[in-house]
C-alpha atoms as a PDB file:
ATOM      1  CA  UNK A   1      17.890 -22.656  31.086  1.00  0.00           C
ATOM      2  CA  UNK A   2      18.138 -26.001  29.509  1.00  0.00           C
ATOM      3  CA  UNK A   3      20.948 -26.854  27.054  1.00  0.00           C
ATOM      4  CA  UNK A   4      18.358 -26.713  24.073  1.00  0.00           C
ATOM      5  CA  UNK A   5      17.963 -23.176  24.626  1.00  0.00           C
ATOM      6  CA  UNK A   6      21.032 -22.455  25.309  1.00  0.00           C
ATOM      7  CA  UNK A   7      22.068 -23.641  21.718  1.00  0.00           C
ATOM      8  CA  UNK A   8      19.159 -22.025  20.320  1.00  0.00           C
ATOM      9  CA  UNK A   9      20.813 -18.732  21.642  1.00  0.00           C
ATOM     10  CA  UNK A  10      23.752 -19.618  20.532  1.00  0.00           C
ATOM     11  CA  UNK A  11      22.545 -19.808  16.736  1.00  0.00           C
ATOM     12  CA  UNK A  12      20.218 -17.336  16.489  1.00  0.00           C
ATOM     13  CA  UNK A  13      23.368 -15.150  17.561  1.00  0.00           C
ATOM     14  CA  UNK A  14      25.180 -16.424  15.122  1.00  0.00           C
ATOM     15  CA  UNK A  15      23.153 -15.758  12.258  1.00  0.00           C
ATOM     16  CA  UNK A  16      22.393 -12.346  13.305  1.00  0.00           C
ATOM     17  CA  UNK A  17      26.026 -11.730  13.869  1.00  0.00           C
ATOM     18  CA  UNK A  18      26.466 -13.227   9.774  1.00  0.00           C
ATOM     19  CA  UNK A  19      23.479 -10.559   8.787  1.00  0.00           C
ATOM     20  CA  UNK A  20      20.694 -12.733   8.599  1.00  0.00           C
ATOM     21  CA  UNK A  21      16.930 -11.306   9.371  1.00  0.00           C
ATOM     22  CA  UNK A  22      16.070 -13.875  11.693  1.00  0.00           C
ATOM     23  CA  UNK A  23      12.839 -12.268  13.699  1.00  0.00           C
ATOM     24  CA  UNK A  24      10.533 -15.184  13.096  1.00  0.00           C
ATOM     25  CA  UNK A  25      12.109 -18.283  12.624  1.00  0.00           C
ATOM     26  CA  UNK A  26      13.471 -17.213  16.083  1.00  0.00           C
ATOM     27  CA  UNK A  27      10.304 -17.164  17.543  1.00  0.00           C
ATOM     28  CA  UNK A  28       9.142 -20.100  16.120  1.00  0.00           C
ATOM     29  CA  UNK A  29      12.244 -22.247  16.713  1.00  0.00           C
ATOM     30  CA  UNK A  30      11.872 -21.046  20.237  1.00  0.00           C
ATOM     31  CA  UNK A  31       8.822 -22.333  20.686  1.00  0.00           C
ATOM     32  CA  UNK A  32      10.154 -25.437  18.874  1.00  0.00           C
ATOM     33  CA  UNK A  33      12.417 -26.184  22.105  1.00  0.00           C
ATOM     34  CA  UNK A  34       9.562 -25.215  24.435  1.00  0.00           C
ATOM     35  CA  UNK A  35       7.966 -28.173  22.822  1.00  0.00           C
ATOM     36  CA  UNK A  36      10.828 -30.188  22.996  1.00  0.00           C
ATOM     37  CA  UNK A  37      10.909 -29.375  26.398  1.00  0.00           C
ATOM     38  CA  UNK A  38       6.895 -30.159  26.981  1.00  0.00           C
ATOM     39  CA  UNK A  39       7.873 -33.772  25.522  1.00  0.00           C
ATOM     40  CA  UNK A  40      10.579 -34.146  28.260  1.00  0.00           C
ATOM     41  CA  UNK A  41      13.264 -34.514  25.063  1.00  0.00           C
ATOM     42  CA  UNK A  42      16.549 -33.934  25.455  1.00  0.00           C
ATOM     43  CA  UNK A  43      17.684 -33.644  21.570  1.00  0.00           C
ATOM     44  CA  UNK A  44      15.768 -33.088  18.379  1.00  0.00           C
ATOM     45  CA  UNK A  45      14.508 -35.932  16.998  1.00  0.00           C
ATOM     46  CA  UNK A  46      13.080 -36.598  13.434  1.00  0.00           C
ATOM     47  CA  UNK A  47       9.792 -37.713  15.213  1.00  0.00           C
ATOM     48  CA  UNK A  48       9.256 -34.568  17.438  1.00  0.00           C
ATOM     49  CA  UNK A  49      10.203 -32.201  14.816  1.00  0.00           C
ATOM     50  CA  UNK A  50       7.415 -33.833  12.308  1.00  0.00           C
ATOM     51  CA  UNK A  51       5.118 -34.046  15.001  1.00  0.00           C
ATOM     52  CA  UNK A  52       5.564 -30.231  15.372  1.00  0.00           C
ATOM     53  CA  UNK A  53       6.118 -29.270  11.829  1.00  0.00           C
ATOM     54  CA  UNK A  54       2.517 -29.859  11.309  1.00  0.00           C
ATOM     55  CA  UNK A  55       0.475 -29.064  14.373  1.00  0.00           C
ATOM     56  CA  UNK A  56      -1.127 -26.080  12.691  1.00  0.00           C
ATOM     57  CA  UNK A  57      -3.469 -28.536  11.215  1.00  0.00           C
ATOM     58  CA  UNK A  58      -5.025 -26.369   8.964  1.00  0.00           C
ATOM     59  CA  UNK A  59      -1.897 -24.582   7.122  1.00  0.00           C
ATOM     60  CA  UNK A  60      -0.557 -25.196   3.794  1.00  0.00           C
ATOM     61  CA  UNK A  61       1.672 -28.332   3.294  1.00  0.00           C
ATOM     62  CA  UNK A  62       4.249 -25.274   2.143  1.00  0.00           C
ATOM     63  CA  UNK A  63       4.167 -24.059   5.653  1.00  0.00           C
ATOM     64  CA  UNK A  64       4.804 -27.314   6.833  1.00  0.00           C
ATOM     65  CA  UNK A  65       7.846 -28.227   5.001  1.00  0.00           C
ATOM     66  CA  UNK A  66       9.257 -24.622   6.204  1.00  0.00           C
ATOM     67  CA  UNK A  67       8.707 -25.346   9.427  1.00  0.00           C
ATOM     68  CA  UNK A  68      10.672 -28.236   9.291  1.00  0.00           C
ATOM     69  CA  UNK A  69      12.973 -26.575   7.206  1.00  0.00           C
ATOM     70  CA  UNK A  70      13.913 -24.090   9.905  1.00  0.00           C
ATOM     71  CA  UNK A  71      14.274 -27.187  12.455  1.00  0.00           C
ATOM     72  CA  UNK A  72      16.149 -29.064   9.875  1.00  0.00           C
ATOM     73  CA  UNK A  73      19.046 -26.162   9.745  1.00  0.00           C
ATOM     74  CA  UNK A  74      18.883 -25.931  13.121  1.00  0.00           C
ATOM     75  CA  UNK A  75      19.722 -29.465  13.613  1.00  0.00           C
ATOM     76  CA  UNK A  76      22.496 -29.500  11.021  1.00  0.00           C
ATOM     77  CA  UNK A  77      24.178 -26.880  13.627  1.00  0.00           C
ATOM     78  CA  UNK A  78      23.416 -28.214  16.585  1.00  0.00           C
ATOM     79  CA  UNK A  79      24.556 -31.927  15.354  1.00  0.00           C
ATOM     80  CA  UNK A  80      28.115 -30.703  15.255  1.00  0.00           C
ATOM     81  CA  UNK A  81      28.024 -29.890  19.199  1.00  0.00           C
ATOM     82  CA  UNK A  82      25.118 -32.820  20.198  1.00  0.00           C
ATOM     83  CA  UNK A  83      25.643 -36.152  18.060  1.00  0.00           C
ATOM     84  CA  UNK A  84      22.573 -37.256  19.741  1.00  0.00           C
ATOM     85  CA  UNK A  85      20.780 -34.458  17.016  1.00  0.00           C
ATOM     86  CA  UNK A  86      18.896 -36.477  14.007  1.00  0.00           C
ATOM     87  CA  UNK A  87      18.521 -34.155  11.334  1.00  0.00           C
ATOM     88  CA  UNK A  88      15.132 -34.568   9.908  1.00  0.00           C
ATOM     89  CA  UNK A  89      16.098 -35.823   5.913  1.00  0.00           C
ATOM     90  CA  UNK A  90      14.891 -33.416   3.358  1.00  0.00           C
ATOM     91  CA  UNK A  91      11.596 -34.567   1.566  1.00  0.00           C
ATOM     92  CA  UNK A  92       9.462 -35.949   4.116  1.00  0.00           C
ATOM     93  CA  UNK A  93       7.240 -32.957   4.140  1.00  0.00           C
ATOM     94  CA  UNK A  94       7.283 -32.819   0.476  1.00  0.00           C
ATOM     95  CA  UNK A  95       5.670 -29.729  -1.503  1.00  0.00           C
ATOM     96  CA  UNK A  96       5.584 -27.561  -4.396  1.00  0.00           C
ATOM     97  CA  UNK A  97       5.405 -23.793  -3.901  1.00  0.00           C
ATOM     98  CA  UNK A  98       2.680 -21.646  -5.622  1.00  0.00           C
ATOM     99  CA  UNK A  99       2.794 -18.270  -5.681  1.00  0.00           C
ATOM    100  CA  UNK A 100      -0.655 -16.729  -4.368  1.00  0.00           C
ATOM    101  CA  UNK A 101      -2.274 -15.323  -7.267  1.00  0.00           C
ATOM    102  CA  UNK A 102      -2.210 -11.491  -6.515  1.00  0.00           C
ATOM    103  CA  UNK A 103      -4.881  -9.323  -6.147  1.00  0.00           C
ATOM    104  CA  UNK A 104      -4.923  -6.114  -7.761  1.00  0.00           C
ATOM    105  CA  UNK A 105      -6.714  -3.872  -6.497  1.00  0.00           C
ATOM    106  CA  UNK A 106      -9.023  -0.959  -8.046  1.00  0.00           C
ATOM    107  CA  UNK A 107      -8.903   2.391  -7.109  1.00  0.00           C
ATOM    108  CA  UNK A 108     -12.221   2.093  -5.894  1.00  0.00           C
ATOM    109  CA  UNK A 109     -10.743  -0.449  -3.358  1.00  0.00           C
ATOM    110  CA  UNK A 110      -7.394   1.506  -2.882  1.00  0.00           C
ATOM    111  CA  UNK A 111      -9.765   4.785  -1.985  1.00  0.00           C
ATOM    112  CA  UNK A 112     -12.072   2.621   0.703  1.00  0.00           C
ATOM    113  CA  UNK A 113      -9.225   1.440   2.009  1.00  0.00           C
ATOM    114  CA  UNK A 114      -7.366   4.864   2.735  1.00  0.00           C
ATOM    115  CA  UNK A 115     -11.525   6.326   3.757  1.00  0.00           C
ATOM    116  CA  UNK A 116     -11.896   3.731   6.169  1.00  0.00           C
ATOM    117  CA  UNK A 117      -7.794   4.468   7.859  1.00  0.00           C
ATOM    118  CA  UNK A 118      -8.764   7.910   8.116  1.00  0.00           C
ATOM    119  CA  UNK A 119     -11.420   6.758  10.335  1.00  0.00           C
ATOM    120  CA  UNK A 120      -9.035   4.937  12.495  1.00  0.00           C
ATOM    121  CA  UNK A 121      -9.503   5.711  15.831  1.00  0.00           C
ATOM    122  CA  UNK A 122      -6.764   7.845  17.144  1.00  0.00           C
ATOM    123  CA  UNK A 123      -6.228   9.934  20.673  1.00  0.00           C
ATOM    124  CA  UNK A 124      -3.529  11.954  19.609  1.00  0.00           C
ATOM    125  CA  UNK A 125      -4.643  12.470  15.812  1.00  0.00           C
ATOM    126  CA  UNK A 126      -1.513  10.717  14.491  1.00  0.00           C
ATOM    127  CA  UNK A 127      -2.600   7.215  13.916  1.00  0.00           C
ATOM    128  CA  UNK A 128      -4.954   7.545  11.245  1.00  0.00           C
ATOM    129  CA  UNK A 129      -2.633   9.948   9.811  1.00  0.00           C
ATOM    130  CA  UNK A 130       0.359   7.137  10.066  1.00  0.00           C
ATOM    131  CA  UNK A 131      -1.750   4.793   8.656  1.00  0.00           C
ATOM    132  CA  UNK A 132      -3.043   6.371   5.333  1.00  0.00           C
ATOM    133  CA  UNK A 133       0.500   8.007   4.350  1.00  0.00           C
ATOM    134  CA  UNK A 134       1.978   4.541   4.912  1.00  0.00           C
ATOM    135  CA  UNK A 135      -0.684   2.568   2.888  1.00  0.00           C
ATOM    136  CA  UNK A 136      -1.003   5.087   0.545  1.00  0.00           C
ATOM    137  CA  UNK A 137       2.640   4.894  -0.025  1.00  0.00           C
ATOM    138  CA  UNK A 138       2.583   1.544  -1.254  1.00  0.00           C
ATOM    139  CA  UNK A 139       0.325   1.400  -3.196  1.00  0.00           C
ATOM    140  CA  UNK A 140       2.156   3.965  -5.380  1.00  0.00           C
ATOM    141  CA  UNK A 141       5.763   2.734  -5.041  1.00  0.00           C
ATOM    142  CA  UNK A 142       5.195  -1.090  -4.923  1.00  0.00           C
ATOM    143  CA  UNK A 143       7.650  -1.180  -1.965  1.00  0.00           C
ATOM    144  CA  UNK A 144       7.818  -3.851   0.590  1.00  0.00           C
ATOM    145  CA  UNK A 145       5.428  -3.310   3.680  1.00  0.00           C
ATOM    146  CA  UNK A 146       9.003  -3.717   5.773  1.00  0.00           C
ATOM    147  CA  UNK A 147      10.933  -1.608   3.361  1.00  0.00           C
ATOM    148  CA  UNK A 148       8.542   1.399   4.206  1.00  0.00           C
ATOM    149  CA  UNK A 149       8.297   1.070   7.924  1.00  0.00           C
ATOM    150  CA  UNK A 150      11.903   0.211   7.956  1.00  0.00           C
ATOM    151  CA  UNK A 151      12.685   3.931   6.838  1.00  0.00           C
ATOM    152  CA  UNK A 152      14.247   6.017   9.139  1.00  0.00           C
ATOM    153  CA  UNK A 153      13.804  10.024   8.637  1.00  0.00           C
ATOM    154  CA  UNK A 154      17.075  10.218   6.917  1.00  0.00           C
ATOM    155  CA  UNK A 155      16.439   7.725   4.320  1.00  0.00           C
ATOM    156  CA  UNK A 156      13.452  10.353   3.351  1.00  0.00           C
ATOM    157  CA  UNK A 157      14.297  13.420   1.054  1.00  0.00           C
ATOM    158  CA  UNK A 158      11.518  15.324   0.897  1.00  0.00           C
ATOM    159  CA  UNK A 159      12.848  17.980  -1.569  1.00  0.00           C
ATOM    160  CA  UNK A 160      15.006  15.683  -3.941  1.00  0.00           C
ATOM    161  CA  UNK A 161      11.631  13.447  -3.698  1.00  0.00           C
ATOM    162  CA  UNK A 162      14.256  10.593  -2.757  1.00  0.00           C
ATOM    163  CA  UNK A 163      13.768   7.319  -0.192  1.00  0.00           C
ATOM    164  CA  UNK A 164      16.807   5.528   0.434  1.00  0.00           C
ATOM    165  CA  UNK A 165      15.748   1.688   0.870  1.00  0.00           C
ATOM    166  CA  UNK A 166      17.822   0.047   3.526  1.00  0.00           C
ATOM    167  CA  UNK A 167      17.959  -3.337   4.989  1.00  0.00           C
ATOM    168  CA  UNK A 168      16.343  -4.857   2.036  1.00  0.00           C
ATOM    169  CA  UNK A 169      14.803  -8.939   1.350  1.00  0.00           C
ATOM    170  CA  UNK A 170      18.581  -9.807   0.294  1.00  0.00           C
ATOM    171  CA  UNK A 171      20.498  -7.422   1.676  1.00  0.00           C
ATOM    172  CA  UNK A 172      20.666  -4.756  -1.070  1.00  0.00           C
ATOM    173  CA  UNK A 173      20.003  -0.886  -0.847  1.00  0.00           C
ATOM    174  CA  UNK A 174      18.626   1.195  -3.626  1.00  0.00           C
ATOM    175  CA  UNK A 175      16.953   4.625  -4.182  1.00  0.00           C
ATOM    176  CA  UNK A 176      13.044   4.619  -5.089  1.00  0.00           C
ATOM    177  CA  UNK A 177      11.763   8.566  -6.758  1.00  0.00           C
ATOM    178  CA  UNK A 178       8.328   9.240  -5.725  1.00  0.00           C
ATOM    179  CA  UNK A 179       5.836  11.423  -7.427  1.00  0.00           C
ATOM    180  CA  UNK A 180       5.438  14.950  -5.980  1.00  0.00           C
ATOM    181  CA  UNK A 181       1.826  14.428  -4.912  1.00  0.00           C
ATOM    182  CA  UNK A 182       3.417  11.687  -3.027  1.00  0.00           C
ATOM    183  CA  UNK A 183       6.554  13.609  -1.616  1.00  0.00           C
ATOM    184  CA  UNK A 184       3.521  16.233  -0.472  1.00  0.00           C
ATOM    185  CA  UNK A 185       1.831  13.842   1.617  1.00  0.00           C
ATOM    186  CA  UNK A 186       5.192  12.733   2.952  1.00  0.00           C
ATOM    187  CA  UNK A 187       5.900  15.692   4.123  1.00  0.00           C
ATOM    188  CA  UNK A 188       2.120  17.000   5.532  1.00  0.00           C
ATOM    189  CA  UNK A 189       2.666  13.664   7.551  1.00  0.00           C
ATOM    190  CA  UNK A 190       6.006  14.684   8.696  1.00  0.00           C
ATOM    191  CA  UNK A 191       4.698  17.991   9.971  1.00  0.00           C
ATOM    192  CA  UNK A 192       2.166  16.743  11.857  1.00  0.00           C
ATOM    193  CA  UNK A 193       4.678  13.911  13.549  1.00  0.00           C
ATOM    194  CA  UNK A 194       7.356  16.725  14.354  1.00  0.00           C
ATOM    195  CA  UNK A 195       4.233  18.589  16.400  1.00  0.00           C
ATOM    196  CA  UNK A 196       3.814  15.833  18.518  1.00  0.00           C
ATOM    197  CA  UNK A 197       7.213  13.909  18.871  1.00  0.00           C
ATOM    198  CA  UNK A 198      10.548  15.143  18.970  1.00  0.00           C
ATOM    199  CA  UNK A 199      13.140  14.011  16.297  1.00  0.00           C
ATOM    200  CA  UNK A 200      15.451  12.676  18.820  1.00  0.00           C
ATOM    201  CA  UNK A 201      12.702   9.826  20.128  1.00  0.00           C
ATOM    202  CA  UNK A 202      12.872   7.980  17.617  1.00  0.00           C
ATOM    203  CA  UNK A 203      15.023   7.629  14.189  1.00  0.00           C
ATOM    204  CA  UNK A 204      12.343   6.295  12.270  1.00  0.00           C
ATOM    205  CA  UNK A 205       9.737   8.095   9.800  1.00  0.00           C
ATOM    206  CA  UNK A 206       6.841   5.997  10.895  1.00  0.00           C
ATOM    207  CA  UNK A 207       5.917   5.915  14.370  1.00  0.00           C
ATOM    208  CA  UNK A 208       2.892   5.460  16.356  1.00  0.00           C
ATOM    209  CA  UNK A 209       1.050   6.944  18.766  1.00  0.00           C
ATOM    210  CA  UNK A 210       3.772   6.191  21.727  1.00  0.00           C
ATOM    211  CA  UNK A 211       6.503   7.464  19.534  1.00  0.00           C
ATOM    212  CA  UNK A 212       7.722   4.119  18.606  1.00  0.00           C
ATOM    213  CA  UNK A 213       8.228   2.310  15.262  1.00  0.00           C
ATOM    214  CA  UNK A 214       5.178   1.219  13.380  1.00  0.00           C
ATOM    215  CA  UNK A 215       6.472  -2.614  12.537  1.00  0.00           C
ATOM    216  CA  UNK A 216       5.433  -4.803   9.443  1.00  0.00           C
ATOM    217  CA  UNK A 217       3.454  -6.810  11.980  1.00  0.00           C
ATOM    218  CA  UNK A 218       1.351  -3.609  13.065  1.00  0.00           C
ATOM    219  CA  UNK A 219       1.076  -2.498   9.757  1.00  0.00           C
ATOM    220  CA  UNK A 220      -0.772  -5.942   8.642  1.00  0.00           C
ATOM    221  CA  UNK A 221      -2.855  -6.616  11.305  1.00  0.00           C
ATOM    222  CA  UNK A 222      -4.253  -3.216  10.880  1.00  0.00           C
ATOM    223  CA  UNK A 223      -4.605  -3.309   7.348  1.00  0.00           C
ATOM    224  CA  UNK A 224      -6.434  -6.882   8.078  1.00  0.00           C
ATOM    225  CA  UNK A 225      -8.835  -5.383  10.369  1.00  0.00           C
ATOM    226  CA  UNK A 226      -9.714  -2.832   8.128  1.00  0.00           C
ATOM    227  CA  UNK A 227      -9.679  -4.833   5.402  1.00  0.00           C
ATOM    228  CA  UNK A 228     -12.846  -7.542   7.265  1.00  0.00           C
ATOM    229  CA  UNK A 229     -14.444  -4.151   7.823  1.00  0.00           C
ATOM    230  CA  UNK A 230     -14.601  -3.505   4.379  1.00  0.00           C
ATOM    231  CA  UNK A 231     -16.168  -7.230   3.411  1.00  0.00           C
ATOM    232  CA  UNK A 232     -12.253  -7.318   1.333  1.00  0.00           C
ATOM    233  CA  UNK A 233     -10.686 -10.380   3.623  1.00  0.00           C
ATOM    234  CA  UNK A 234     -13.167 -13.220   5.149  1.00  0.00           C
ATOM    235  CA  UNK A 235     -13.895 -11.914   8.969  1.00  0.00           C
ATOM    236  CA  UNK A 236     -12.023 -14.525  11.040  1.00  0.00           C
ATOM    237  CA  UNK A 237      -9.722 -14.568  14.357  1.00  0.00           C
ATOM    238  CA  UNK A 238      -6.537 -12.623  13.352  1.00  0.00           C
ATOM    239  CA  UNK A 239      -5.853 -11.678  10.275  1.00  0.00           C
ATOM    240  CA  UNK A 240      -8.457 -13.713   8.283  1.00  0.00           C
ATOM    241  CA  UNK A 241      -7.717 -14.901   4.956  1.00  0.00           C
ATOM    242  CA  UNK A 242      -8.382 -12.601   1.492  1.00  0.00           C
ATOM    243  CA  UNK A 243      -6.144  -9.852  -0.233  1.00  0.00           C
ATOM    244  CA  UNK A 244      -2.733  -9.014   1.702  1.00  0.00           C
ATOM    245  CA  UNK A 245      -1.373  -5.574   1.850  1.00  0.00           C
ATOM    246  CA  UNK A 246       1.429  -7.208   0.221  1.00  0.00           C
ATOM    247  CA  UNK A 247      -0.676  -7.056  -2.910  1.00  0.00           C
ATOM    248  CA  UNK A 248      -0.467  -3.510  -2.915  1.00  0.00           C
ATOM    249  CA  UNK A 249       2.968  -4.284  -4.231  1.00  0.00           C
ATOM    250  CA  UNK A 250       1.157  -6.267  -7.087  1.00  0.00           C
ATOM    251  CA  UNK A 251      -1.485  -3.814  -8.201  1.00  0.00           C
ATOM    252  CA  UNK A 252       1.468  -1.571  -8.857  1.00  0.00           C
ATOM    253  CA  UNK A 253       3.506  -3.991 -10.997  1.00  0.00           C
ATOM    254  CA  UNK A 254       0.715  -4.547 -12.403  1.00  0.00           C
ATOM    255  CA  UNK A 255      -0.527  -1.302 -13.055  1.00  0.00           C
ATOM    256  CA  UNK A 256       2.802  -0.134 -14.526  1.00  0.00           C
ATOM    257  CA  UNK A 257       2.905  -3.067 -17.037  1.00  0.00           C
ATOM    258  CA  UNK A 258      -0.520  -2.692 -18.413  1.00  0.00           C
ATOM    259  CA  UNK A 259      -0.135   1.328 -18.622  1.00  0.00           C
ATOM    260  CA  UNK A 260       3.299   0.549 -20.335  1.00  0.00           C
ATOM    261  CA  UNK A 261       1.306  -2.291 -23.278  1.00  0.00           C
ATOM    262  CA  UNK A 262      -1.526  -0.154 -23.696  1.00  0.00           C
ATOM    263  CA  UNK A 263       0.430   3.267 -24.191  1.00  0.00           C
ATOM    264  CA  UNK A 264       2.749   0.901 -26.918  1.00  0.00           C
ATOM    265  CA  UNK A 265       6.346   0.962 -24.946  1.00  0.00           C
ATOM    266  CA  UNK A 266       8.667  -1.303 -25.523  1.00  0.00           C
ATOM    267  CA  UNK A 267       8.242  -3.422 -22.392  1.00  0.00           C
ATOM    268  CA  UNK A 268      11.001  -6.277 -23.055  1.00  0.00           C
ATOM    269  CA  UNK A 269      13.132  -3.503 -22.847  1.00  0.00           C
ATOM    270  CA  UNK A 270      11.949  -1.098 -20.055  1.00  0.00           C
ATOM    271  CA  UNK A 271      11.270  -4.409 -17.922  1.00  0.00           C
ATOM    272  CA  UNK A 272      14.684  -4.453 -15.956  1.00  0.00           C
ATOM    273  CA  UNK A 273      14.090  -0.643 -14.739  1.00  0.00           C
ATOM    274  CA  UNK A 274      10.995  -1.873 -13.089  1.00  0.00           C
ATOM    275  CA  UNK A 275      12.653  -4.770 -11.759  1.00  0.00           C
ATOM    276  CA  UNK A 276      15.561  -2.261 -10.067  1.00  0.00           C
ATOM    277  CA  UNK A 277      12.583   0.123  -8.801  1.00  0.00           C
ATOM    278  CA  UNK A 278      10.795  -3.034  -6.938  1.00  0.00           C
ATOM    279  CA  UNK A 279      13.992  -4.422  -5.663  1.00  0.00           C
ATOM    280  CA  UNK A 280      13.726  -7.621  -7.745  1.00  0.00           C
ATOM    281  CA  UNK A 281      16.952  -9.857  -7.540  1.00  0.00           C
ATOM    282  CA  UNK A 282      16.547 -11.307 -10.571  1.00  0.00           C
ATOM    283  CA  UNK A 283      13.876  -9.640 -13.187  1.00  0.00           C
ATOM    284  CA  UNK A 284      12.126 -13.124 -13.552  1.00  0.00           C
ATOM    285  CA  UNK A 285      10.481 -12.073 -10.868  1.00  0.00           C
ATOM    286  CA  UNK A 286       9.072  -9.292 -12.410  1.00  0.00           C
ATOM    287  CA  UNK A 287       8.211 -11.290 -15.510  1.00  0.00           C
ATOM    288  CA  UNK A 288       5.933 -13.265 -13.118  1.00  0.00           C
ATOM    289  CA  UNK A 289       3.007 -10.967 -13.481  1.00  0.00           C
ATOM    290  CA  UNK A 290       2.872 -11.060 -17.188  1.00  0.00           C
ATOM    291  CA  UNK A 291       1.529 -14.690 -16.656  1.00  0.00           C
ATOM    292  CA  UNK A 292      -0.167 -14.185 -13.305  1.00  0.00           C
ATOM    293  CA  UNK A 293      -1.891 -11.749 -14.048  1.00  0.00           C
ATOM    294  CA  UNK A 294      -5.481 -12.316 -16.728  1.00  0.00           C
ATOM    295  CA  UNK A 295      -5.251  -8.722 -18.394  1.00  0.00           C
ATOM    296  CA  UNK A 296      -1.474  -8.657 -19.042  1.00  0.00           C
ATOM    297  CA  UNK A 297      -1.534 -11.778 -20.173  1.00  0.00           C
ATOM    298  CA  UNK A 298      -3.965 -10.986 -22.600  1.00  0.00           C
ATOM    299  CA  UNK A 299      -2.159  -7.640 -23.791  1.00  0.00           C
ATOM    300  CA  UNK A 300       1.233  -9.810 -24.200  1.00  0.00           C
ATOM    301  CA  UNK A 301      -1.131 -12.329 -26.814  1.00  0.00           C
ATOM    302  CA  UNK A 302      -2.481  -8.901 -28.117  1.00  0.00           C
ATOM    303  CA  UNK A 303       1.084  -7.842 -28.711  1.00  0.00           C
ATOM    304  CA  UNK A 304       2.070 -10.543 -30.383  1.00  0.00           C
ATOM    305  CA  UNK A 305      -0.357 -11.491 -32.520  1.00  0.00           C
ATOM    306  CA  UNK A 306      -0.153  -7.608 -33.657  1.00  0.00           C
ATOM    307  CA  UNK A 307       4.165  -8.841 -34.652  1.00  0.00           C
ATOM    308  CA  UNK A 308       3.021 -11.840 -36.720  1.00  0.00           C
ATOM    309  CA  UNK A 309       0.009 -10.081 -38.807  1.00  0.00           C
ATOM    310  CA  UNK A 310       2.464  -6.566 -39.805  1.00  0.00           C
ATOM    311  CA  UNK A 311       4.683  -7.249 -43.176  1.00  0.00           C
END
């Protein structure tokens, strides 16, 4: 093992041991020092680390600077031990973050979509099952895709119609209520898990057909697949490029703010309960959609224009 990795270790430890989720810039700073190593380098240089910042040619200048980003951290550590390190100076991959516009999709989509799982080839008759419980369950709570596969069989409460969110994007927990249709299906998948595995396998409420943990990554790459199928995402190696199961998170944002503007509530007010709900941080985030998105944007004018013309 050379000294790079060794350090690498070393860090990666460390920020797991401080609470950090740290599964892919792991994997990509390891293969950061197996490039380092490929170059015969000793140390990270500002060179090597541009030079490998951008080798996926054809990603996003944002991916880029977080690439380097993740090296640049790395090398702020790693300087401390190594004074050989150069730490790459911020703003030589220079960028402005967009947010992808979000697609929201119809429920003629959403009902393709959970068709077409059904269909999902399946030897023990639990995959497709897996598959269109854990789809459909976004798309009605708005929850992260590794907030749902992240749920262990405790965090469910099928008769309170209860999930306890663990492990969340920064760090918080919270409690999400789910509609009894949805605590039904929830619990019809749960049957049919507890025929084939045993509880004791496995904590989590998800699994596949081993009796493992479905992960985020399964979860996407399936919904991709099914997705090119379905003429939804362009048909390319991987996971092509076109609407993201994340955006099943958007349609219902999205869906609850244009239900709430056409049905006259007080939105401004009822804004910060959708915010807790979603696990928002800060509930700018939530006021995002009322400018990303065409029809609630044109509901908000609607509003308002309806405020200036009363007496």
């Amino acid at each position: 093992m050379s000294a790079l990795e060794q350090a690498l270790n070393d860090y990666i430890s460390i920020r797991h041991n401080l609470g950090f989720r740290f599964r892919l810039p792991a994997s990509l700073l390891r293969k950061f020092v197996v490039f380092l190593d490929a170059e015969g380098a000793s140390h990270i240089t500002t060179k090597l680390a541009l030079r490998w910042a951008i080798l996926p040619s054809k990603a996003q200048p944002s991916t880029w600077a977080w690439r380097l980003g993740m090296v640049r951290r790395f090398a702020i550590w790693l300087c401390a031990t190594d004074p050989r390190t150069e730490v790459p100076p911020v703003g030589i991959l220079p960028h402005r973050y967009r947010r992808k516009p979000p697609h929201i999709y119809s429920d003629a989509e959403i009902d393709e979509i959970l068709r077409r799982t059904q269909q999902l080839p399946s030897v023990k008759n639990l995959r497709a099952k897996t598959y269109t419980t854990l789809f459909g369950l976004l798309a009605v709570t708005g929850m992260r895709v590794n907030e749902a596969v992240g749920l262990d069989r405790s965090d469910v409460n099928l008769d309170l119609g209860i999930l306890h969110i663990r492990r969340t994007k920064f760090g918080k927990s919270r409690y999400v209520a789910v509609h009894p249709t949805t605590a039904d299906a929830l619990k019809n998948y749960a049957e049919t898990r507890d025929r084939l595995f045993r509880a004791s396998l496995t904590p989590a409420f998800f699994i596949s057909e081993r009796g493992s943990r479905i992960t985020d990554c399964m979860a996407r790459y399936t919904f991709a697949k099914l997705s090119q199928q379905l003429g939804l995402r362009l048909s390319a190696k991987g996971h092509g490029r076109g609407p993201r199961l994340h955006d099943m998170r958007h349609r219902f944002a999205a869906r609850t703010l244009i239900n709430w503007y056409r049905d006259g509530v007080d939105v401004e007010r009822e804004l910060p309960k959708l915010a807790t709900y979603l696990g928002h941080v800060h509930v700018n985030d939530t006021y995002w959609y009322l400018e990303a998105v065409p029809e609630l944007l044109q509901l908000v004018t609607d509003r308002l224009i309806e405020r200036e013309v009363q007496p």
